[in-house]
C-alpha atoms as a PDB file:
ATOM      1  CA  UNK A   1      -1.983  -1.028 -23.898  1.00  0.00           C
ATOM      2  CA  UNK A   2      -5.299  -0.863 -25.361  1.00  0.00           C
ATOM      3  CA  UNK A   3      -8.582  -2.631 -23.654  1.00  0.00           C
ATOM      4  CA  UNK A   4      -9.608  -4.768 -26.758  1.00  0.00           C
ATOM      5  CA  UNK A   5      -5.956  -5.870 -27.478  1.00  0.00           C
ATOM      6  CA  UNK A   6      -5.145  -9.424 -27.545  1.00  0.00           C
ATOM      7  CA  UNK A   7      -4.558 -11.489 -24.186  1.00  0.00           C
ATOM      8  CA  UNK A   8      -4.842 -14.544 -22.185  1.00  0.00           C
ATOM      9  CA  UNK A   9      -4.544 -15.827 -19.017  1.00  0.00           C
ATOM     10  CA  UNK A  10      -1.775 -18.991 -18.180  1.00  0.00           C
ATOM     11  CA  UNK A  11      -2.547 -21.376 -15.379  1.00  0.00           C
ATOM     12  CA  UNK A  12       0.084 -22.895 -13.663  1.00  0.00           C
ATOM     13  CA  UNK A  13      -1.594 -26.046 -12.916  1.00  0.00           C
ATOM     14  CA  UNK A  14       0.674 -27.047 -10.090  1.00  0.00           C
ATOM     15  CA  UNK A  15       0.023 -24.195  -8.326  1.00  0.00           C
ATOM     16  CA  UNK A  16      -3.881 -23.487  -8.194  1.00  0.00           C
ATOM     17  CA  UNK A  17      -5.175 -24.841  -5.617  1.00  0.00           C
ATOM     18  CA  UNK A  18      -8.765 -24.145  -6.709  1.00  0.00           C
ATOM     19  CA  UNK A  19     -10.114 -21.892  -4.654  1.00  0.00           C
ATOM     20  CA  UNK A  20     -12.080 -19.935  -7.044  1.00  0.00           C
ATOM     21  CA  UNK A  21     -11.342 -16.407  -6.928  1.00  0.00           C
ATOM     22  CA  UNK A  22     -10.655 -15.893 -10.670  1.00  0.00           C
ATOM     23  CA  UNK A  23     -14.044 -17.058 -10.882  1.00  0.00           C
ATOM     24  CA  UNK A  24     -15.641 -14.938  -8.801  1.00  0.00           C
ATOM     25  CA  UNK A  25     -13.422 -11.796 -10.179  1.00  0.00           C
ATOM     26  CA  UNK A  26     -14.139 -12.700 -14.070  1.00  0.00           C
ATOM     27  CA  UNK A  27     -17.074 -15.376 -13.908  1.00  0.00           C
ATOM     28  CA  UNK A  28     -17.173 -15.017 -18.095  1.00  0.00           C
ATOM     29  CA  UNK A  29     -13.209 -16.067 -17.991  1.00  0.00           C
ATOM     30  CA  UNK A  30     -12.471 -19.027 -16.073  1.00  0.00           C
ATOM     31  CA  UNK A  31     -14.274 -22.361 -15.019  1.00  0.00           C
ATOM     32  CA  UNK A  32     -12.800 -25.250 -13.254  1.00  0.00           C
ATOM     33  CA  UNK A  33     -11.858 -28.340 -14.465  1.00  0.00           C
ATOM     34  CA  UNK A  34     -12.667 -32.177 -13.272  1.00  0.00           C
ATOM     35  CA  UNK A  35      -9.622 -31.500 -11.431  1.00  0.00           C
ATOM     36  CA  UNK A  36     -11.096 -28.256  -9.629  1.00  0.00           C
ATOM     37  CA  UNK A  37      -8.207 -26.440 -11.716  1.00  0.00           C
ATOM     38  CA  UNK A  38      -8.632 -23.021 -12.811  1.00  0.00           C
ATOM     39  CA  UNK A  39      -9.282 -23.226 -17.001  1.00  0.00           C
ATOM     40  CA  UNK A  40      -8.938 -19.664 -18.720  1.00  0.00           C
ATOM     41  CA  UNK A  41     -11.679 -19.823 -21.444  1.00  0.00           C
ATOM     42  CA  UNK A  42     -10.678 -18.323 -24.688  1.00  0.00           C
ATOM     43  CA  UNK A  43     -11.970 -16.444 -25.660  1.00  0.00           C
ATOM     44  CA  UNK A  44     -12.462 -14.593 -22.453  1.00  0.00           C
ATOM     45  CA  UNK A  45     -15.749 -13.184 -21.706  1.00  0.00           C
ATOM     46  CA  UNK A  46     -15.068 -10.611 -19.424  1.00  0.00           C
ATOM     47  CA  UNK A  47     -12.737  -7.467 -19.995  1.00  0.00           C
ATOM     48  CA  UNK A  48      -9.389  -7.338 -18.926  1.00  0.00           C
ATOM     49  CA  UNK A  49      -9.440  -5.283 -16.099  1.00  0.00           C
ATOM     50  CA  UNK A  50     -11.895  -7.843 -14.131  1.00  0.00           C
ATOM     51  CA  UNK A  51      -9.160 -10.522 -15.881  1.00  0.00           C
ATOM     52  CA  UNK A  52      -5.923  -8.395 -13.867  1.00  0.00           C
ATOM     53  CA  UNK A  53      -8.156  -8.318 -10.675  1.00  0.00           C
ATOM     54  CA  UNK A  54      -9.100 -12.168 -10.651  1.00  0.00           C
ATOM     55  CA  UNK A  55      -4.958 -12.224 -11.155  1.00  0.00           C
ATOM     56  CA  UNK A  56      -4.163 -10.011  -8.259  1.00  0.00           C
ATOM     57  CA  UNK A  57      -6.615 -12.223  -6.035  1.00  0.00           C
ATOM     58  CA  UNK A  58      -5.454 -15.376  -6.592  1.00  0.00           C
ATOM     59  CA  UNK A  59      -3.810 -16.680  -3.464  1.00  0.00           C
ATOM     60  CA  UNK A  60      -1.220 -19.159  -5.095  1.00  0.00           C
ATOM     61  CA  UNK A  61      -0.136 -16.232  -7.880  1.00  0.00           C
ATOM     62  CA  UNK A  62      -0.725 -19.104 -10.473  1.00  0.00           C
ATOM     63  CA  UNK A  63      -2.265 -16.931 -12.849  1.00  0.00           C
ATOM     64  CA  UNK A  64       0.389 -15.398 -15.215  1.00  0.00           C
ATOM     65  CA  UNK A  65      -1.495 -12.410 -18.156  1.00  0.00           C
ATOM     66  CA  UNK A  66      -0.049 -12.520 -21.366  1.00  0.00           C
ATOM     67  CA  UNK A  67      -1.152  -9.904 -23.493  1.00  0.00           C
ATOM     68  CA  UNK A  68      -0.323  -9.401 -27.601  1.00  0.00           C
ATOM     69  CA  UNK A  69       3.512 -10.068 -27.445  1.00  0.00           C
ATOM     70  CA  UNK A  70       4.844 -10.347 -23.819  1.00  0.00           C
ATOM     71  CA  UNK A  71       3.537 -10.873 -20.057  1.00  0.00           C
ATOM     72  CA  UNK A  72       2.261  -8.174 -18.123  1.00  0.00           C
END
Protein backbone atom coordinates (compact mmCIF):
# COMPACT_ATOMS: atom_id res chain seq x y z
CA UNK A 1 0.00 0.00 0.00
CA UNK A 2 1.36 3.25 -0.87
CA UNK A 3 2.13 6.16 1.91
CA UNK A 4 -0.03 8.96 0.25
CA UNK A 5 -2.99 6.55 -0.46
CA UNK A 6 -6.28 7.32 0.92
CA UNK A 7 -7.19 6.50 4.71
CA UNK A 8 -8.88 7.29 7.86
CA UNK A 9 -9.08 6.46 11.19
CA UNK A 10 -12.77 5.10 12.90
CA UNK A 11 -13.43 5.76 16.54
CA UNK A 12 -15.45 3.55 18.33
CA UNK A 13 -16.90 5.99 20.62
CA UNK A 14 -17.98 3.49 23.22
CA UNK A 15 -14.80 2.29 23.64
CA UNK A 16 -12.21 5.28 24.03
CA UNK A 17 -11.85 6.04 27.11
CA UNK A 18 -9.80 9.18 26.37
CA UNK A 19 -6.67 8.71 27.41
CA UNK A 20 -4.84 10.41 24.73
CA UNK A 21 -2.34 8.32 23.18
CA UNK A 22 -3.44 8.81 19.54
CA UNK A 23 -2.73 12.23 20.37
CA UNK A 24 0.43 12.02 21.53
CA UNK A 25 1.41 9.34 18.60
CA UNK A 26 -0.16 11.65 15.65
CA UNK A 27 -0.78 15.16 17.40
CA UNK A 28 -1.74 16.54 13.55
CA UNK A 29 -4.56 13.56 13.51
CA UNK A 30 -6.72 13.47 16.39
CA UNK A 31 -8.16 15.98 19.05
CA UNK A 32 -10.68 15.29 21.66
CA UNK A 33 -14.02 16.15 21.80
CA UNK A 34 -16.32 17.97 24.66
CA UNK A 35 -16.75 14.49 25.53
CA UNK A 36 -12.83 13.81 25.93
CA UNK A 37 -13.49 11.34 22.85
CA UNK A 38 -10.86 10.70 20.45
CA UNK A 39 -12.00 12.77 16.92
CA UNK A 40 -9.85 11.64 13.79
CA UNK A 41 -9.43 14.96 11.86
CA UNK A 42 -9.74 14.62 8.17
CA UNK A 43 -7.87 15.29 6.69
CA UNK A 44 -5.14 13.86 8.79
CA UNK A 45 -2.11 15.83 9.33
CA UNK A 46 0.32 13.43 10.13
CA UNK A 47 1.49 10.38 7.90
CA UNK A 48 0.23 7.12 8.28
CA UNK A 49 2.78 5.37 9.90
CA UNK A 50 2.58 7.81 13.13
CA UNK A 51 -1.50 7.17 12.34
CA UNK A 52 -0.81 2.87 12.71
CA UNK A 53 1.38 3.64 15.84
CA UNK A 54 -1.23 5.99 17.69
CA UNK A 55 -3.53 2.67 16.64
CA UNK A 56 -1.26 0.11 18.12
CA UNK A 57 -1.10 2.32 21.43
CA UNK A 58 -4.40 2.79 22.14
CA UNK A 59 -5.31 0.85 25.24
CA UNK A 60 -9.12 0.21 24.49
CA UNK A 61 -8.18 -0.93 20.57
CA UNK A 62 -11.00 1.61 19.62
CA UNK A 63 -9.21 2.86 16.80
CA UNK A 64 -10.06 0.80 13.63
CA UNK A 65 -7.61 2.20 10.00
CA UNK A 66 -9.43 2.12 6.98
CA UNK A 67 -7.43 2.73 4.12
CA UNK A 68 -8.72 3.24 0.13
CA UNK A 69 -11.16 0.20 -0.02
CA UNK A 70 -10.93 -2.07 3.12
CA UNK A 71 -9.52 -2.03 6.88
CA UNK A 72 -6.10 -2.70 7.61
Amino acid sequence: MAEGGSWRVEVDREACMGSGICMVYAPGSFVHDDETKAVFQQPPGDPLDAARTALEACPTGALTLIVDDGEV
